[in-house]
Protein backbone atom coordinates (compact mmCIF):
# COMPACT_ATOMS: atom_id res chain seq x y z
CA UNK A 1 -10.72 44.17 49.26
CA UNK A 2 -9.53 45.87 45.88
CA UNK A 3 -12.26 46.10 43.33
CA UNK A 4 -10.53 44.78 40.10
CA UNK A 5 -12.60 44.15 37.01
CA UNK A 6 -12.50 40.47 35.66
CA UNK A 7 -10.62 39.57 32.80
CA UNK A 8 -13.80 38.57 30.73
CA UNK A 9 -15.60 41.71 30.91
CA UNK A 10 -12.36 43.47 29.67
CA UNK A 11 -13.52 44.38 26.13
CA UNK A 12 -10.71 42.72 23.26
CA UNK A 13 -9.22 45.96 21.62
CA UNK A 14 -40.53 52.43 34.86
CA UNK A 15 -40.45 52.63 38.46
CA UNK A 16 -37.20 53.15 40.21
CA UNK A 17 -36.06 54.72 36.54
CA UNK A 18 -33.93 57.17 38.68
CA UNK A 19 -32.02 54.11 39.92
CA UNK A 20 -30.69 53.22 36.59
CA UNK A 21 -27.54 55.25 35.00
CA UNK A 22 -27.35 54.15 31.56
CA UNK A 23 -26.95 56.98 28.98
CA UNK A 24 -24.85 60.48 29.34
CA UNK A 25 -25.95 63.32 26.94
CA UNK A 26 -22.86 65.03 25.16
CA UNK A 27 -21.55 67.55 27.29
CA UNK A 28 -22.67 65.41 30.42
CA UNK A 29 -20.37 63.99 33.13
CA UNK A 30 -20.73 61.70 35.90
CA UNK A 31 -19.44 61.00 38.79
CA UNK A 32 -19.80 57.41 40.50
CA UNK A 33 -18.25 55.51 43.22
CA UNK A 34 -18.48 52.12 42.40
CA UNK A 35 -20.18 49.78 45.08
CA UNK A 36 -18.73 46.37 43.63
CA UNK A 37 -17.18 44.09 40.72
CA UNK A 38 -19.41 45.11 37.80
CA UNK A 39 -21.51 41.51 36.64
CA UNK A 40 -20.93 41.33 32.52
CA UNK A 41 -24.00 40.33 30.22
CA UNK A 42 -25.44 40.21 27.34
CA UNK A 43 -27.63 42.54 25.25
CA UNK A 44 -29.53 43.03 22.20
CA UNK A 45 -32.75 44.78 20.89
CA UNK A 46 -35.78 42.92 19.35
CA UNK A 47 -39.19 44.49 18.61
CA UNK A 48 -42.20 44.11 20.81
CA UNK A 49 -45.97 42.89 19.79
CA UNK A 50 -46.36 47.05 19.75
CA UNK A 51 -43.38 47.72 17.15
CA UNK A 52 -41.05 49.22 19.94
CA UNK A 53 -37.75 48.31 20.84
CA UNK A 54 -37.13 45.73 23.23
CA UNK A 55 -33.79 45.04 25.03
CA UNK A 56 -32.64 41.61 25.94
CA UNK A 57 -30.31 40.71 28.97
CA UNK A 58 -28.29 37.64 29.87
CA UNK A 59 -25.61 36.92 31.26
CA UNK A 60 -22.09 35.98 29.90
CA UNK A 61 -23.25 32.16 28.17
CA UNK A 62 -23.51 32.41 24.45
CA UNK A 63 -25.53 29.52 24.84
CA UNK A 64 -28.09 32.11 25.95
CA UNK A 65 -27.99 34.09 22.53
CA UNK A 66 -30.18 33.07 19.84
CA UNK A 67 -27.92 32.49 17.27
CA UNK A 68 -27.35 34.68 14.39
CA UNK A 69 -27.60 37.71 17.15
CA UNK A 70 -25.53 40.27 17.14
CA UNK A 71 -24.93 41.40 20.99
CA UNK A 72 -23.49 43.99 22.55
CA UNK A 73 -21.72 43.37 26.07
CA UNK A 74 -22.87 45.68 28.94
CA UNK A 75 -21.55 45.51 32.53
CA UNK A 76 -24.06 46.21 35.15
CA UNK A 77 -22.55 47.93 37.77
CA UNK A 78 -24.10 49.04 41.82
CA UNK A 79 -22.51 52.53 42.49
CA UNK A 80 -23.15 55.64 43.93
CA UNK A 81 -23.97 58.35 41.43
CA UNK A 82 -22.37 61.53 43.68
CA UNK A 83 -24.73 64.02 42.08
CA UNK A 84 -27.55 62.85 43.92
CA UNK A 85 -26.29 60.41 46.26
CA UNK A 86 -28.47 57.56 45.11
CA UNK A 87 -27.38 54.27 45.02
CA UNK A 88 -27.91 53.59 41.07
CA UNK A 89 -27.18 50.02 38.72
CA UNK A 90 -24.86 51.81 35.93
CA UNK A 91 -25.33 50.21 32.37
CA UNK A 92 -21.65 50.29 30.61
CA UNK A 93 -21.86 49.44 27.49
CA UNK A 94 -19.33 51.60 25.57
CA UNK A 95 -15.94 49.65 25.57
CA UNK A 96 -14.38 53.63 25.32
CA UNK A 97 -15.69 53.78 29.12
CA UNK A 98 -14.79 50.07 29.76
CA UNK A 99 -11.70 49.68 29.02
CA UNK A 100 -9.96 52.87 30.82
CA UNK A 101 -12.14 51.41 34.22
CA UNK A 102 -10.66 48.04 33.56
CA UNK A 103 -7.36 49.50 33.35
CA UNK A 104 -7.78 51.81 36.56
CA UNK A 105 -8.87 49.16 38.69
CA UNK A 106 -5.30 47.52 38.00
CA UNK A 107 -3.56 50.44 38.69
CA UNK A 108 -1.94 50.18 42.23
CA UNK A 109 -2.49 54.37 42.87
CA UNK A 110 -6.04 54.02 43.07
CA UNK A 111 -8.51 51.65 45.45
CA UNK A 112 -11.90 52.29 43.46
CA UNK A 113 -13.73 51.11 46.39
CA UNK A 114 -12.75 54.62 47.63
CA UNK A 115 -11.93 56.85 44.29
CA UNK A 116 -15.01 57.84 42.37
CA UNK A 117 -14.65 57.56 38.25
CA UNK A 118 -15.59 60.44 36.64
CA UNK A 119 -16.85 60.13 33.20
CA UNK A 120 -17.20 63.00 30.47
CA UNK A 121 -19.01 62.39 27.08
CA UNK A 122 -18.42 64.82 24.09
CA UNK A 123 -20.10 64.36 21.05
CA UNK A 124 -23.89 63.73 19.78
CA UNK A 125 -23.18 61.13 16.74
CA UNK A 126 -21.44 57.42 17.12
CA UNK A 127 -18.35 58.82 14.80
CA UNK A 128 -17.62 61.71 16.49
CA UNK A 129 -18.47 60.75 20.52
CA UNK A 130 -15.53 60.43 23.20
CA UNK A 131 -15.13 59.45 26.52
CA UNK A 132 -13.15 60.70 29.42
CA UNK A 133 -12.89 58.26 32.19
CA UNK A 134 -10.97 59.43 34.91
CA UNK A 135 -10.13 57.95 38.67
CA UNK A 136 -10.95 60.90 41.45
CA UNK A 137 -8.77 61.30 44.74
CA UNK A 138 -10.79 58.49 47.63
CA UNK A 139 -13.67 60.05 49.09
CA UNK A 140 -15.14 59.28 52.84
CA UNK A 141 -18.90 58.09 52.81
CA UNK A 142 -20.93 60.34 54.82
CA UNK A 143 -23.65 58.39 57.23
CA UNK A 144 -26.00 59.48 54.61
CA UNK A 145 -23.68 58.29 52.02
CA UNK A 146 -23.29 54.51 53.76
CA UNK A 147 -26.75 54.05 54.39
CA UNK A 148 -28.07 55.06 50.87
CA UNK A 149 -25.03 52.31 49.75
CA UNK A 150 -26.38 49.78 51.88
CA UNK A 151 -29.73 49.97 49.76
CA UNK A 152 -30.69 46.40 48.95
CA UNK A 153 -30.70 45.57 44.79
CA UNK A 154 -29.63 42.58 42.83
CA UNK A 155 -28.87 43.21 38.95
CA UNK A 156 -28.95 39.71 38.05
CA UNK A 157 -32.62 40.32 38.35
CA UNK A 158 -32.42 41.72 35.45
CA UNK A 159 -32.06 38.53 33.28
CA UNK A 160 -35.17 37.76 34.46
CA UNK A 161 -37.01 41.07 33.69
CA UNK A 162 -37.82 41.68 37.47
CA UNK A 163 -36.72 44.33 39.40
CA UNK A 164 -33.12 44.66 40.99
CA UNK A 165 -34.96 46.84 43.64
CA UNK A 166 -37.46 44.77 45.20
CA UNK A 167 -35.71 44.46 48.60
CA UNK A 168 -38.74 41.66 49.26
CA UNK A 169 -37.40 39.28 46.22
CA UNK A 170 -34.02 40.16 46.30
CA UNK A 171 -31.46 37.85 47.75
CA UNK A 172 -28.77 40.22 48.87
């Protein structure tokens, strides 16, 4: 079965913190095999009773948005980050990495249940960062590989503020 990202999350023109890919440095690059169809929410930051920032999730329902929000959408993606070969949830939020994924995943020369993305960021500032999102040649799993894959987490936990990796609580 082809991994092919849905049409709606194609953007229009504390513990277990190592299991969470969600910012590259400039300079940085990554390299991920995705481990199924990314699941699209919602987010936006409030402040806490202490003054810090505080992200929200949801899922796709503006419904779910207070209103006069502004949000941001994120997929939340399972995948294998290959520099450590830990199964990870990726938070992609820049529609400069979304939209060249969405577009690979349509493109009948590569299966990216098999070909790793590899993702480059240049750039330290919001007008000057840029993205390089390429598709790598397939890649066999070693036993190593498959079993670390296999890892139990659900991201739709998320929503909820729990934890994707509680294998106890976790429905997959």
């Amino acid at each position: 079965m082809a991994i092919i990202i849905p049409e709606e999350l194609v953007p229009k023109a504390g513990k277990n913190n190592d299991r969470y890919l969600n910012k590259l440095e400039s300079g940085e690059t990554l390299k991920v095999l995705l481990l199924g169809t990314p699941l699209g929410a919602f987010k936006w930051w409030t402040k806490g009773d202490n003054g810090k920032p505080v992200p929200n999730l949801v899922p796709l329902d503006p419904k779910q948005v207070p209103d006069g929000v502004e949000v941001k959408m994120v997929w939340l993606a399972p995948g294998l980050d290959l520099a450590d070969d830990r199964k990870k949830i990726w938070e992609i939020g820049p529609k400069t990495i979304q939209m060249p994924i969405a577009a690979i995943s349509r493109d009948d020369d590569f299966d990216l249940e098999v070909s790793p993305l590899k993702v480059h960021r240049e750039g330290a500032t919001k007008d000057n960062t840029k993205y390089t999102v390429n598709a790598l040649p397939p890649i066999v799993l070693t036993p190593e590989q498959e079993a670390e894959a296999a890892t139990p987490c659900d991201p739709t936990a998320l929503f909820g503020g729990g934890d994707p990796w509680d294998a106890e609580n976790n429905p997959y």
